[in-house]
N, C-alpha and C. Protein backbone atom coordinates (compact mmCIF):
# COMPACT_ATOMS: atom_id res chain seq x y z
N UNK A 1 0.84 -1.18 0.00
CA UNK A 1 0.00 0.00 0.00
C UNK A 1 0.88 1.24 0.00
N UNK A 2 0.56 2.50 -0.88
CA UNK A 2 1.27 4.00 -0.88
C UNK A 2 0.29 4.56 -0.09
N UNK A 3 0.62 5.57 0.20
CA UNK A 3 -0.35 6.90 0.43
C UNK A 3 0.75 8.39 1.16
N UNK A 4 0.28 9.28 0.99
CA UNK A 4 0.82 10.27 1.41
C UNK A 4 -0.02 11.63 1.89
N UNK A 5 0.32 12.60 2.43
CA UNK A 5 -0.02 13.68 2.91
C UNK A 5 0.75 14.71 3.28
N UNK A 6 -0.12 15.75 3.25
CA UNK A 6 0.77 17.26 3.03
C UNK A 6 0.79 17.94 4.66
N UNK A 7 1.79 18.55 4.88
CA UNK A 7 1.34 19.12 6.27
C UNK A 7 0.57 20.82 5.92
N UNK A 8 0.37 21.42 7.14
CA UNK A 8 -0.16 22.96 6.91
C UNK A 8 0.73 24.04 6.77
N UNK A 9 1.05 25.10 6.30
CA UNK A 9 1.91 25.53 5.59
C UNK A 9 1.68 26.73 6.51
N UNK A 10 3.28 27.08 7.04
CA UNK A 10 3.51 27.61 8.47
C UNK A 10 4.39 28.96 8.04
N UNK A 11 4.41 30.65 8.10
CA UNK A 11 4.77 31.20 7.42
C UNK A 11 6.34 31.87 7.87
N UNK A 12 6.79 31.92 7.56
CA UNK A 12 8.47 32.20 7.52
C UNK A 12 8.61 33.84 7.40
N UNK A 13 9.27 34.30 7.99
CA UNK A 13 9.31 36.22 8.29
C UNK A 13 10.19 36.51 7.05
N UNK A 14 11.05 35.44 6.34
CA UNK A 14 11.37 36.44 4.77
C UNK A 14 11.65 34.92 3.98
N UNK A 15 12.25 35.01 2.89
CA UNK A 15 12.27 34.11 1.46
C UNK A 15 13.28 33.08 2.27
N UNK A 16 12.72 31.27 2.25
CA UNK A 16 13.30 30.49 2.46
C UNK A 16 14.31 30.04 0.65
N UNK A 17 15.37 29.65 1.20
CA UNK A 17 15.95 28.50 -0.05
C UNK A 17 16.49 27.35 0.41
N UNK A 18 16.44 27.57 2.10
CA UNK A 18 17.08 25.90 1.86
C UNK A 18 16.00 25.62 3.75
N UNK A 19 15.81 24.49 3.52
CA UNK A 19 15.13 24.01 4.85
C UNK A 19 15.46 22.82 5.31
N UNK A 20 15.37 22.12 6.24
CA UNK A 20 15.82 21.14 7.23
C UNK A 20 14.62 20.49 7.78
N UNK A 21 14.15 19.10 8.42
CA UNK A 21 13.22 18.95 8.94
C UNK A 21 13.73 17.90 9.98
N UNK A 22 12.77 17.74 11.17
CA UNK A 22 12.97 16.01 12.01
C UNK A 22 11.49 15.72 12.20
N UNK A 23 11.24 14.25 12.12
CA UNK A 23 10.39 13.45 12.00
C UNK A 23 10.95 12.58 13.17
N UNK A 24 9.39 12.24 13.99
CA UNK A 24 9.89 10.63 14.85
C UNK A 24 8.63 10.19 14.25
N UNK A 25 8.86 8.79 14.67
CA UNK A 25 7.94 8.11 13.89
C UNK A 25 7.64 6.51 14.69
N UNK A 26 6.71 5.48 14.53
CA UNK A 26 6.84 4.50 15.23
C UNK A 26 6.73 3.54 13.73
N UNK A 27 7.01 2.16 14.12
CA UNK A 27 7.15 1.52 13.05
C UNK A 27 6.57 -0.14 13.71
N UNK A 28 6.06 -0.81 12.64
CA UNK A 28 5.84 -2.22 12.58
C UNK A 28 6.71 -2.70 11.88
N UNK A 29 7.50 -3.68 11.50
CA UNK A 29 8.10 -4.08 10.95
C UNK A 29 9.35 -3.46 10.60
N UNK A 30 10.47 -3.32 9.30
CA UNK A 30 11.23 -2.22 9.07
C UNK A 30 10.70 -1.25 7.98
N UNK A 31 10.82 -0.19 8.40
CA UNK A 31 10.62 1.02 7.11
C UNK A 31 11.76 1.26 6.61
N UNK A 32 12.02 1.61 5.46
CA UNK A 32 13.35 2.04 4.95
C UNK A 32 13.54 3.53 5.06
N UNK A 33 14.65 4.06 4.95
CA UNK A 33 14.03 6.13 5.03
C UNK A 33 14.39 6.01 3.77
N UNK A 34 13.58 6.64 3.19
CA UNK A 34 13.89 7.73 1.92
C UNK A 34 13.58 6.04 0.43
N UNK A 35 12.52 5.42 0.73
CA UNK A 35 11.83 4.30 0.48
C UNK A 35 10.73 4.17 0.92
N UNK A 36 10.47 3.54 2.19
CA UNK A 36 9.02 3.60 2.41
C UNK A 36 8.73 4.74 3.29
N UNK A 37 9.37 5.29 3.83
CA UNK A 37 8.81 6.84 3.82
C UNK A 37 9.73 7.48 3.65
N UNK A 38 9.13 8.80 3.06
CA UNK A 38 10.12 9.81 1.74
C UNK A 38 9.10 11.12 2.02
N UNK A 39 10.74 12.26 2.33
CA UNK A 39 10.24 13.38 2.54
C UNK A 39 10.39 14.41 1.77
N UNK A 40 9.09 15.17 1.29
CA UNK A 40 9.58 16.26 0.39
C UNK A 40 9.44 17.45 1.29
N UNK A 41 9.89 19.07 0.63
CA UNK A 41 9.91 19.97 1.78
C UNK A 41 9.70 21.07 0.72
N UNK A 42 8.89 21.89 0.78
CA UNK A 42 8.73 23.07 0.19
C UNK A 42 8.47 24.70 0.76
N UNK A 43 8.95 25.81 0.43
CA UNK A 43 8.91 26.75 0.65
C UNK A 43 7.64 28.18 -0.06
N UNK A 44 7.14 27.17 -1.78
CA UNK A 44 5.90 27.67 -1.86
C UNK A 44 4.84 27.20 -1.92
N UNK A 45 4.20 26.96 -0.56
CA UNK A 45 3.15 26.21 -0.01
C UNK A 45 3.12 24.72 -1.33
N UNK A 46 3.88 24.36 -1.42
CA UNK A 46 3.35 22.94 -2.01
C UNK A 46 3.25 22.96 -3.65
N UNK A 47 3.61 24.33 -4.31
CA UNK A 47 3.74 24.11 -5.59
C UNK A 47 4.73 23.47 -6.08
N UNK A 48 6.32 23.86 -5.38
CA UNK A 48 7.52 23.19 -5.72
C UNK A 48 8.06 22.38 -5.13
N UNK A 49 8.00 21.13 -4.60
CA UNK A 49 8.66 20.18 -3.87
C UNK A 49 10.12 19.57 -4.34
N UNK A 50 10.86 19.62 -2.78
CA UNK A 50 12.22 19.23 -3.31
C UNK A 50 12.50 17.93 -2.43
N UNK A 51 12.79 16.80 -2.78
CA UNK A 51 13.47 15.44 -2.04
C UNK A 51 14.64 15.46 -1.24
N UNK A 52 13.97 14.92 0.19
CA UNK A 52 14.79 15.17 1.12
C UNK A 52 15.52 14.25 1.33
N UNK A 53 16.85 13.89 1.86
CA UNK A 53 17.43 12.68 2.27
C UNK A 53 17.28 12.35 3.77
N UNK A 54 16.58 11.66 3.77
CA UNK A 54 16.57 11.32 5.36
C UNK A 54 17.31 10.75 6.23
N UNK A 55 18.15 10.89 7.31
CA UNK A 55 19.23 9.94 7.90
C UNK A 55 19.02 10.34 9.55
N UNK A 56 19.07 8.39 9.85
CA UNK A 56 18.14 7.96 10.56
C UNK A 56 19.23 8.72 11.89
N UNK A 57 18.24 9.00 13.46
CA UNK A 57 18.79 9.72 14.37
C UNK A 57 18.78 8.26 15.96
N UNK A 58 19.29 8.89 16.94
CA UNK A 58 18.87 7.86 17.95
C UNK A 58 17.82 8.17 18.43
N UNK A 59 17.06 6.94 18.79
CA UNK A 59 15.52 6.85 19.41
C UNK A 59 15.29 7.90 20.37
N UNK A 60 14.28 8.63 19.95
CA UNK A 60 13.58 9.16 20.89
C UNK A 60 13.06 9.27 22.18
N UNK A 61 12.51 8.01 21.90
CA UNK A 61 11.90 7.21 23.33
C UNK A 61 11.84 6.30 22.87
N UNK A 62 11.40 4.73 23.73
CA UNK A 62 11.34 3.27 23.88
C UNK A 62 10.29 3.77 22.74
N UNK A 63 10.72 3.16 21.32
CA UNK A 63 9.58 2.56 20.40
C UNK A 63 9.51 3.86 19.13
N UNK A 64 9.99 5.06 19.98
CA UNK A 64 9.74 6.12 18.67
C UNK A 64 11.27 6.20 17.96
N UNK A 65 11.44 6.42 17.03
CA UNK A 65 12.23 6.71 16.21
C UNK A 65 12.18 8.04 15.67
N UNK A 66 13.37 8.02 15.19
CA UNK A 66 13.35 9.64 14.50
C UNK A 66 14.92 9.79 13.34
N UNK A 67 14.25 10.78 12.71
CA UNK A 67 15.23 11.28 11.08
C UNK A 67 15.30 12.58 10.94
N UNK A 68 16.26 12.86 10.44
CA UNK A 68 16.41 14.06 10.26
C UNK A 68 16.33 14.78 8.84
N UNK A 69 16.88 15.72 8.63
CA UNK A 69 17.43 16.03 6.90
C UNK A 69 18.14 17.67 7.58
N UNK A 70 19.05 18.06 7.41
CA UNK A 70 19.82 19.43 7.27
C UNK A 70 19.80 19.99 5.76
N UNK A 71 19.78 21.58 6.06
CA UNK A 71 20.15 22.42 5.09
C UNK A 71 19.85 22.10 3.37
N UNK A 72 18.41 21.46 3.37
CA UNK A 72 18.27 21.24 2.00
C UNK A 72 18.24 21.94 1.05
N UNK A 73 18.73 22.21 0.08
CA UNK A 73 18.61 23.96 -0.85
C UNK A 73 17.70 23.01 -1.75
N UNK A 74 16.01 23.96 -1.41
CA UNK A 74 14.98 23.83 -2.34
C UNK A 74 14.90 24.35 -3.98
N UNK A 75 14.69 23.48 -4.68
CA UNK A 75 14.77 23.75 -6.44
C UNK A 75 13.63 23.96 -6.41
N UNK A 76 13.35 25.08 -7.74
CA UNK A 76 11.74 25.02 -8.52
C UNK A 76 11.14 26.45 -8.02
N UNK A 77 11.55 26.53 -6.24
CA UNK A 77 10.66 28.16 -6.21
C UNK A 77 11.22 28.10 -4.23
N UNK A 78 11.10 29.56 -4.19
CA UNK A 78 11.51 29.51 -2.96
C UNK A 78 10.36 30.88 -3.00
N UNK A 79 10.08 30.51 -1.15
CA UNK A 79 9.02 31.93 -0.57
C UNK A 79 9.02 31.80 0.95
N UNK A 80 8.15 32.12 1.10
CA UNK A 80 7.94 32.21 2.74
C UNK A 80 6.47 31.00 3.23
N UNK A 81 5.73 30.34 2.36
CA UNK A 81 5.08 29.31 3.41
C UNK A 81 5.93 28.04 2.63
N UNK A 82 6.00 27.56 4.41
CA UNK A 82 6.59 26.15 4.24
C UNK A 82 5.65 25.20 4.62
N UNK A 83 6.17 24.12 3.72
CA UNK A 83 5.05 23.37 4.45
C UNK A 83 6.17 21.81 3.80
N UNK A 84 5.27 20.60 4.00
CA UNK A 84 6.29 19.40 4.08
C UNK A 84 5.05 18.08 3.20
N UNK A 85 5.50 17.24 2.78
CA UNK A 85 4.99 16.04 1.98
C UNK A 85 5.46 14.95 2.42
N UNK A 86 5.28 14.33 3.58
CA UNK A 86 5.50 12.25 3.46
C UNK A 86 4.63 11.78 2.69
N UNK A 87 5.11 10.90 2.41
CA UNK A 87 4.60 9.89 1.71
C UNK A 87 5.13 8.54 1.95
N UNK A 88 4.36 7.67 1.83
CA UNK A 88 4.93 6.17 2.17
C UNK A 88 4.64 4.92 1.11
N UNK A 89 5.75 4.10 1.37
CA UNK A 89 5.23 2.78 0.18
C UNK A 89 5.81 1.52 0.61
N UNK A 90 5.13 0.32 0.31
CA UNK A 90 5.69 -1.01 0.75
C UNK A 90 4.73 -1.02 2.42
N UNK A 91 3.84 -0.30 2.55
CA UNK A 91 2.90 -0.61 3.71
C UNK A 91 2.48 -1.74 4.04
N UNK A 92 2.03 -2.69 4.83
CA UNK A 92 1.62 -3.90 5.05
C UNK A 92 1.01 -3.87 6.08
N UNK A 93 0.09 -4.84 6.81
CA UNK A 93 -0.17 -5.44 8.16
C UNK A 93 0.80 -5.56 8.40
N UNK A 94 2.53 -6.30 8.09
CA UNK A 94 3.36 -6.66 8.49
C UNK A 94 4.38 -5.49 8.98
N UNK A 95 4.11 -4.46 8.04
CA UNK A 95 5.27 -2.98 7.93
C UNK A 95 4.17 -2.01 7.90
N UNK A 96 4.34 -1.14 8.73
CA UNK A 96 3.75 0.49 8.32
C UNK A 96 4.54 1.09 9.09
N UNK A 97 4.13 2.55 8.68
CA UNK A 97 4.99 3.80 9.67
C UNK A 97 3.84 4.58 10.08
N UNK A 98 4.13 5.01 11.04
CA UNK A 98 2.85 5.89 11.72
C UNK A 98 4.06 7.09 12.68
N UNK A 99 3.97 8.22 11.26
CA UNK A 99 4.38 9.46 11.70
C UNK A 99 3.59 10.34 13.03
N UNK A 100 4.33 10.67 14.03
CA UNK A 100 3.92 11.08 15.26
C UNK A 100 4.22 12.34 15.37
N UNK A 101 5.61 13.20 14.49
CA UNK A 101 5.43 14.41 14.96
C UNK A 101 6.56 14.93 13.17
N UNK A 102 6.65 16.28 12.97
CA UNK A 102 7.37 16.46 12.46
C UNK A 102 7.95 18.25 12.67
N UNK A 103 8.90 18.45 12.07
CA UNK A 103 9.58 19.87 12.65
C UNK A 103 10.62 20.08 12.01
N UNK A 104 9.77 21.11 11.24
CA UNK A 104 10.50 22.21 9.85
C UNK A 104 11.32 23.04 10.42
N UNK A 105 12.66 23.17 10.11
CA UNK A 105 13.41 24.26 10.18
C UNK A 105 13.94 25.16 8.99
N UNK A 106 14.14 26.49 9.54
CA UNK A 106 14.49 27.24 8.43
C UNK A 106 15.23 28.36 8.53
């Protein structure tokens, strides 16, 4: 199973070009980063999305996980609302990810 979703687009006091994010997340099975869940990050509300590399951080807490991405320089359009795109694939009863928090920097 895929599916994905957009977050709400949070406004920035002057012109972003490059942004950063962290995600924790809980998991069934293994998720891969930047495979079965994959982060995009944009600066004009969601017209231009740029692919983030995700690299994995130490646990949060017993069971949550968490990823990061630094200093991404966004292609296609840069502005002031940011907002973010997961998306996931290879879902199962056996594997899913169930994103718990996420946090745009800029």
């Amino acid at each position: 199973a895929t599916g994905s979703f957009e977050g709400t687009d949070i406004t920035a006091p002057s012109t972003v070009s490059k942004m950063g994010a962290v995600i924790t997340y809980q998991e069934t099975g293994t998720n891969s980063l930047n495979t079965d869940i994959i982060l995009d990050l944009s600066s004009d509300s969601g017209s231009n999305f740029t692919r983030a590399t995700l690299t994995a951080l130490p646990d949060f807490a017993t069971g949550i996980k968490m990823a990061k991405v630094n200093d991404l320089s966004l292609t296609g359009g840069t502005g002031t609302a940011l907002t973010y795109k997961l998306s996931f694939a290879n879902q199962s009863n056996s594997k899913n990810a169930r994103i718990r928090g996420v946090s745009l920097q800029y």
